[in-house]
PDB file of N, CA and C in Angstrom:
ATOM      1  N   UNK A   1       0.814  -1.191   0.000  1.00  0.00           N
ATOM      2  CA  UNK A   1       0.000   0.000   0.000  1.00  0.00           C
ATOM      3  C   UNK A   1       0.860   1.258   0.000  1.00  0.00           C
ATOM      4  N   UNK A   2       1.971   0.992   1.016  1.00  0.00           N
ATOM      5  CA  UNK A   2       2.886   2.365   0.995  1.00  0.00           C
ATOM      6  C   UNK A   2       3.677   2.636  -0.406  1.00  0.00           C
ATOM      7  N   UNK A   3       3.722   2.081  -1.457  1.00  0.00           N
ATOM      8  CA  UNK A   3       4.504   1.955  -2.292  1.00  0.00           C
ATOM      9  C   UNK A   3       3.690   2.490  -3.833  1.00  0.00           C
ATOM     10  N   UNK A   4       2.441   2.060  -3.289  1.00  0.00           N
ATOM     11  CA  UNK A   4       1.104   2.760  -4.637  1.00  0.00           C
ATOM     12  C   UNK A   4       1.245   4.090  -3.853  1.00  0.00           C
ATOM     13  N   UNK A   5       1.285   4.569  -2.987  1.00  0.00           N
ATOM     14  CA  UNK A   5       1.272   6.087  -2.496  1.00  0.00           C
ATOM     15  C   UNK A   5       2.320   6.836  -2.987  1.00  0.00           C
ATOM     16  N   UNK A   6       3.691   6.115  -2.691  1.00  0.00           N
ATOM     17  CA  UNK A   6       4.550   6.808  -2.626  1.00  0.00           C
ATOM     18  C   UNK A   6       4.854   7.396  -4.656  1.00  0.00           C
ATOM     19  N   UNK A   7       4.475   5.961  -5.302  1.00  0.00           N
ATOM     20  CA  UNK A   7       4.306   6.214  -6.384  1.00  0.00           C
ATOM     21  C   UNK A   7       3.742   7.249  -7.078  1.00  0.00           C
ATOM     22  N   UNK A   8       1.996   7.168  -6.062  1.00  0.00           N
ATOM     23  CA  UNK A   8       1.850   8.311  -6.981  1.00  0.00           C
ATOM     24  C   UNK A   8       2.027   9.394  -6.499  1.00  0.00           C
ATOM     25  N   UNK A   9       2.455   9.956  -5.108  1.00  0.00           N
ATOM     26  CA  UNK A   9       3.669  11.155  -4.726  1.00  0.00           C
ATOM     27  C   UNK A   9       4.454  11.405  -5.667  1.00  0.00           C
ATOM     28  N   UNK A  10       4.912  10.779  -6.540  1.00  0.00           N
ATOM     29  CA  UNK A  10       6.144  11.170  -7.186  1.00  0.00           C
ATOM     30  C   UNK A  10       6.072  11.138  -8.641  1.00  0.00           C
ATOM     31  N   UNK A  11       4.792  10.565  -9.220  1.00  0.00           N
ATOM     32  CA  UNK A  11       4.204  11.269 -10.152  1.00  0.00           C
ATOM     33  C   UNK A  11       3.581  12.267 -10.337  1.00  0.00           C
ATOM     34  N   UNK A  12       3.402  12.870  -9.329  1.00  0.00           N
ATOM     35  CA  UNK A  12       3.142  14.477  -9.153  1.00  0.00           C
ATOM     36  C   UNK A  12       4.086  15.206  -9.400  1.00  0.00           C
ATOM     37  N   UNK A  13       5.324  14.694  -8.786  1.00  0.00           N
ATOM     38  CA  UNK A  13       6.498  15.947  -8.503  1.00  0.00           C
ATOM     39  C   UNK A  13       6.905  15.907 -10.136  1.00  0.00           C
ATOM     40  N   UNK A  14       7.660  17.302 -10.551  1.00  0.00           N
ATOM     41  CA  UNK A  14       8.017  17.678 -11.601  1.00  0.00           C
ATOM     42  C   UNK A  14       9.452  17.393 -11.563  1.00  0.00           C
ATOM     43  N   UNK A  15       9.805  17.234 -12.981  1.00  0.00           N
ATOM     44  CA  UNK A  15      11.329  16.285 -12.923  1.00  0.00           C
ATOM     45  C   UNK A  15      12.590  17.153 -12.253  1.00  0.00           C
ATOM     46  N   UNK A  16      12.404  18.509 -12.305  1.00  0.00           N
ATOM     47  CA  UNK A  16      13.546  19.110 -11.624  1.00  0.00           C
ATOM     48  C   UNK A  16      13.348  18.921 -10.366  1.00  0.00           C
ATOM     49  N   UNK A  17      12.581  19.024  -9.250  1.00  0.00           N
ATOM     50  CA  UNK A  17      12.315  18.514  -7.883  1.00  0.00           C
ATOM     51  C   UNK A  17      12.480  17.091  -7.557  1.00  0.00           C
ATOM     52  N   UNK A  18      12.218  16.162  -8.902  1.00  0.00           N
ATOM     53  CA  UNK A  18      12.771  14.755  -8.368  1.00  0.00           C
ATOM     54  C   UNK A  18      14.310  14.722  -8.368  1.00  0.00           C
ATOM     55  N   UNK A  19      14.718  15.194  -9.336  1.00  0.00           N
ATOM     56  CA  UNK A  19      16.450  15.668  -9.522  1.00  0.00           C
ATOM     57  C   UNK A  19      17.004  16.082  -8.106  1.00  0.00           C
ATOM     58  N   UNK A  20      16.158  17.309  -7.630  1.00  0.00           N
ATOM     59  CA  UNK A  20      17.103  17.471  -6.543  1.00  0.00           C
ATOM     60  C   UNK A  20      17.073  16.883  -5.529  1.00  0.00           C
ATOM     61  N   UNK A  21      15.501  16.541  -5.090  1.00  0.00           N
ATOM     62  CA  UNK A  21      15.336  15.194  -4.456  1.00  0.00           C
ATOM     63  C   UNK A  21      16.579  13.889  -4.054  1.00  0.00           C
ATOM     64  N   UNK A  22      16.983  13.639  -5.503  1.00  0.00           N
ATOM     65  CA  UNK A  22      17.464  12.389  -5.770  1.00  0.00           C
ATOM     66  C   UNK A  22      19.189  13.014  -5.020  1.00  0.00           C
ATOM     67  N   UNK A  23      19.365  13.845  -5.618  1.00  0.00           N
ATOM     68  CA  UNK A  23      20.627  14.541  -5.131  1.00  0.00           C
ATOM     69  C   UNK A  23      21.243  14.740  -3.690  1.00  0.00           C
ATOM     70  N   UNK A  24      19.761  15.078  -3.166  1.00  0.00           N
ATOM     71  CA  UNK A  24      19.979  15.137  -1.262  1.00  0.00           C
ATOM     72  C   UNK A  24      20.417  14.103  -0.919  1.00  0.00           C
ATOM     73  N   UNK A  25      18.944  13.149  -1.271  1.00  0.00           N
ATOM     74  CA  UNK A  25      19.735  11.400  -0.874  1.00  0.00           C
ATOM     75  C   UNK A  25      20.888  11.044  -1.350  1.00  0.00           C
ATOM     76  N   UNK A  26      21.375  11.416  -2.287  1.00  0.00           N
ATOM     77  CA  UNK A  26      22.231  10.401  -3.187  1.00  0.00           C
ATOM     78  C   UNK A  26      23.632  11.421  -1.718  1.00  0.00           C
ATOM     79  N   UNK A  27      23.731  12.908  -1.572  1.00  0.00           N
ATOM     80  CA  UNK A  27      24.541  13.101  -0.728  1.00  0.00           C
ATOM     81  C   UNK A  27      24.820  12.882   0.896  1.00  0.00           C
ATOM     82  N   UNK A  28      23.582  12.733   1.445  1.00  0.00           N
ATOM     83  CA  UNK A  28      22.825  11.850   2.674  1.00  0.00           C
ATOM     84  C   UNK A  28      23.882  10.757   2.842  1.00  0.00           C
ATOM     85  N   UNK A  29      23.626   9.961   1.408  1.00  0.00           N
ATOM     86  CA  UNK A  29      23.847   8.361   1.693  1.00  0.00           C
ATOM     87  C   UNK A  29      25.340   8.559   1.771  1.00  0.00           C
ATOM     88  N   UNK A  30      25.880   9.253   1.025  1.00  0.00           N
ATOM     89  CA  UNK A  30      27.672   9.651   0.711  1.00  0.00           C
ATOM     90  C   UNK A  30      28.048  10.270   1.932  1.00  0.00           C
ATOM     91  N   UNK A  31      27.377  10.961   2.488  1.00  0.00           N
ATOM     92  CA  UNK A  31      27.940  11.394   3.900  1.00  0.00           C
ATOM     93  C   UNK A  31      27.639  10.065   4.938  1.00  0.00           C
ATOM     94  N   UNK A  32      27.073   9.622   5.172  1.00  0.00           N
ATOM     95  CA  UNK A  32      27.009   8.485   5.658  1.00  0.00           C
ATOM     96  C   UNK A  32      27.876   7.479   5.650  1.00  0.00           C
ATOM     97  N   UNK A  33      27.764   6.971   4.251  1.00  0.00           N
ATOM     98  CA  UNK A  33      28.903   6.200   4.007  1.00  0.00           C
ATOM     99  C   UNK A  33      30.690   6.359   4.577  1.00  0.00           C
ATOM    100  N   UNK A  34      30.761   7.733   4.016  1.00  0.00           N
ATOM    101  CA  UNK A  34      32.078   8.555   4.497  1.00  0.00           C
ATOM    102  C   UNK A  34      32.447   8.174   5.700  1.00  0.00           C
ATOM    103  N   UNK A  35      31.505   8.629   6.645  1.00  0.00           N
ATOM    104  CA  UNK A  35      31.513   8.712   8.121  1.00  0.00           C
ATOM    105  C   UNK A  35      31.697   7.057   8.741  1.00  0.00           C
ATOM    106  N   UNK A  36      31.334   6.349   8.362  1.00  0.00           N
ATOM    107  CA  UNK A  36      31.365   4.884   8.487  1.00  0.00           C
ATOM    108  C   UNK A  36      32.236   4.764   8.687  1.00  0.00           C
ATOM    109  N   UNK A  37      33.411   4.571   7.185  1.00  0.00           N
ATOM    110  CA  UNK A  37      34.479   4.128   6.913  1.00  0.00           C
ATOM    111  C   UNK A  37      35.291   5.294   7.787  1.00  0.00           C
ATOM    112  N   UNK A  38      35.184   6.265   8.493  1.00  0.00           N
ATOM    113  CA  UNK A  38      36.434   6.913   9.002  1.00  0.00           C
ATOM    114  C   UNK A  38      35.993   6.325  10.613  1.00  0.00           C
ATOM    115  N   UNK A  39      34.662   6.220  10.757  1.00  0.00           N
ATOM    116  CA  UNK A  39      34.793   5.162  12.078  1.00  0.00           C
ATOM    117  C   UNK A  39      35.484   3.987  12.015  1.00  0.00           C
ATOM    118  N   UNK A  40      35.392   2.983  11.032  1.00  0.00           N
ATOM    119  CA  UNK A  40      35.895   1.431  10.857  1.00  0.00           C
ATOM    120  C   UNK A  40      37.598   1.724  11.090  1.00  0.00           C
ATOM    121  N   UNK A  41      38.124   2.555  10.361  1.00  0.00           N
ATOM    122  CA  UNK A  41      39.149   2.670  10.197  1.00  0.00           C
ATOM    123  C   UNK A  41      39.989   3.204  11.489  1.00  0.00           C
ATOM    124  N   UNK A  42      39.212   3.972  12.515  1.00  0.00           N
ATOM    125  CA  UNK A  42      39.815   4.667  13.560  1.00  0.00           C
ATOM    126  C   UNK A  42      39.550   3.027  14.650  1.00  0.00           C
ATOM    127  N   UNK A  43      38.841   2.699  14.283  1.00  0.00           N
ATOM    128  CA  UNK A  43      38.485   1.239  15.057  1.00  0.00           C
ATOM    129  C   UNK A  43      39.379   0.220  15.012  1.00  0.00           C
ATOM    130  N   UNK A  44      39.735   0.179  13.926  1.00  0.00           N
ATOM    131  CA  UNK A  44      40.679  -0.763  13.524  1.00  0.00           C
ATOM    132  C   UNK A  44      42.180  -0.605  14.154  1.00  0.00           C
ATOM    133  N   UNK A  45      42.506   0.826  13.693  1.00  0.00           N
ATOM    134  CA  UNK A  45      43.233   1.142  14.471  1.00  0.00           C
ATOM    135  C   UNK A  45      43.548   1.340  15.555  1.00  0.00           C
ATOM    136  N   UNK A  46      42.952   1.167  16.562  1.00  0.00           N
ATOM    137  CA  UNK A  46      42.348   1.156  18.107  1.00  0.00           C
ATOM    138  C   UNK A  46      42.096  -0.182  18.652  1.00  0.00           C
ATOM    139  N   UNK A  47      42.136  -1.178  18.117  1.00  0.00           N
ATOM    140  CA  UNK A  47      41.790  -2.715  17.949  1.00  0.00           C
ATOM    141  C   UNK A  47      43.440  -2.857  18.167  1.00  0.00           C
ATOM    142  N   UNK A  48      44.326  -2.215  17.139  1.00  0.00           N
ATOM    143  CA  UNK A  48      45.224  -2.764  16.767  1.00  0.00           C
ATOM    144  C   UNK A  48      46.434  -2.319  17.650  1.00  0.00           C
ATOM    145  N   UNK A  49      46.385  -1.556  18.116  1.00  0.00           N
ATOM    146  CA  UNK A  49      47.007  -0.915  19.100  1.00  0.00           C
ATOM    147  C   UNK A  49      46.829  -1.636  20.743  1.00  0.00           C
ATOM    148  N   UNK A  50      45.661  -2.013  20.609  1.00  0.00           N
ATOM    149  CA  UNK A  50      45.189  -2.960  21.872  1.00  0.00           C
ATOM    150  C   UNK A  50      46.015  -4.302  21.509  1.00  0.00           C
ATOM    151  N   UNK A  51      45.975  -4.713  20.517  1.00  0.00           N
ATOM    152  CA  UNK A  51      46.887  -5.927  20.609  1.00  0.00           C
ATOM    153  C   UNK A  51      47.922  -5.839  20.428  1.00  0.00           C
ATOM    154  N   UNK A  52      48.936  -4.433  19.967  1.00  0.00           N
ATOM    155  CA  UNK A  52      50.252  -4.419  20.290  1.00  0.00           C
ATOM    156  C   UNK A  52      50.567  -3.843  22.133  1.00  0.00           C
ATOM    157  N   UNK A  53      49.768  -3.798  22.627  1.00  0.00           N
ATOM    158  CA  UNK A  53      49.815  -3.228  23.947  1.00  0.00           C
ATOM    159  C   UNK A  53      49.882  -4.859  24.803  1.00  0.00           C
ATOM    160  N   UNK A  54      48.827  -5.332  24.825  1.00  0.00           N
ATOM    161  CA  UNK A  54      49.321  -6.982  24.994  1.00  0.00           C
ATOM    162  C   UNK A  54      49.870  -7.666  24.669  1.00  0.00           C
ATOM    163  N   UNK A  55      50.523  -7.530  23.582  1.00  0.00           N
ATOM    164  CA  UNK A  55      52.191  -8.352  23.129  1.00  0.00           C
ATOM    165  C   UNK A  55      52.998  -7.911  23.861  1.00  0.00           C
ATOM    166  N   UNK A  56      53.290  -6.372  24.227  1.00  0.00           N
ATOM    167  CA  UNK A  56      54.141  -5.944  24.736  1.00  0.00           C
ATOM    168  C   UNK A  56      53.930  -6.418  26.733  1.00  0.00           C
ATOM    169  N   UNK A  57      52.789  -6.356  26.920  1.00  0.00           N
ATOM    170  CA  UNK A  57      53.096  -6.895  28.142  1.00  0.00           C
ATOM    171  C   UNK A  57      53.339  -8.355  28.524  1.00  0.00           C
ATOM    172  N   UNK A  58      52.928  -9.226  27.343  1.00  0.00           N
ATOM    173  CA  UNK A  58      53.208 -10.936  27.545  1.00  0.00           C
ATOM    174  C   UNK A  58      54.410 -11.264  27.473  1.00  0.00           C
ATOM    175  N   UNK A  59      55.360  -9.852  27.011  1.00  0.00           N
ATOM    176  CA  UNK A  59      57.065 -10.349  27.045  1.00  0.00           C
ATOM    177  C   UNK A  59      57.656 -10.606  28.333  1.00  0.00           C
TER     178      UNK A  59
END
């Protein structure tokens, strides 16, 4: 049902408003994404540091 609505929501809208529409999300999702990967990566690195910290004390 939500999907015949949304449909015809958006056969209303005129193609330059779906454009920019599409644009927000499409930068939404890219900032998102971004932000992810600079978490994973600070994680990883923080992971990894934890296990050179316990090597160093099992000597």
């Amino acid at each position: 049902m939500a999907g015949v609505a949304a449909e015809g929501y958006l056969a209303g809208m005129n193609s330059s408003l779906k454009r920019s529409a599409l644009l927000l999300l499409s930068v939404v999702l890219f900032t998102l994404a971004s932000t992810g990967c600079q978490t994973s990566k600070g994680f990883g690195k923080d992971v990894e540091k934890l296990g050179e910290n316990i090597q160093e004390k099992s000597k």
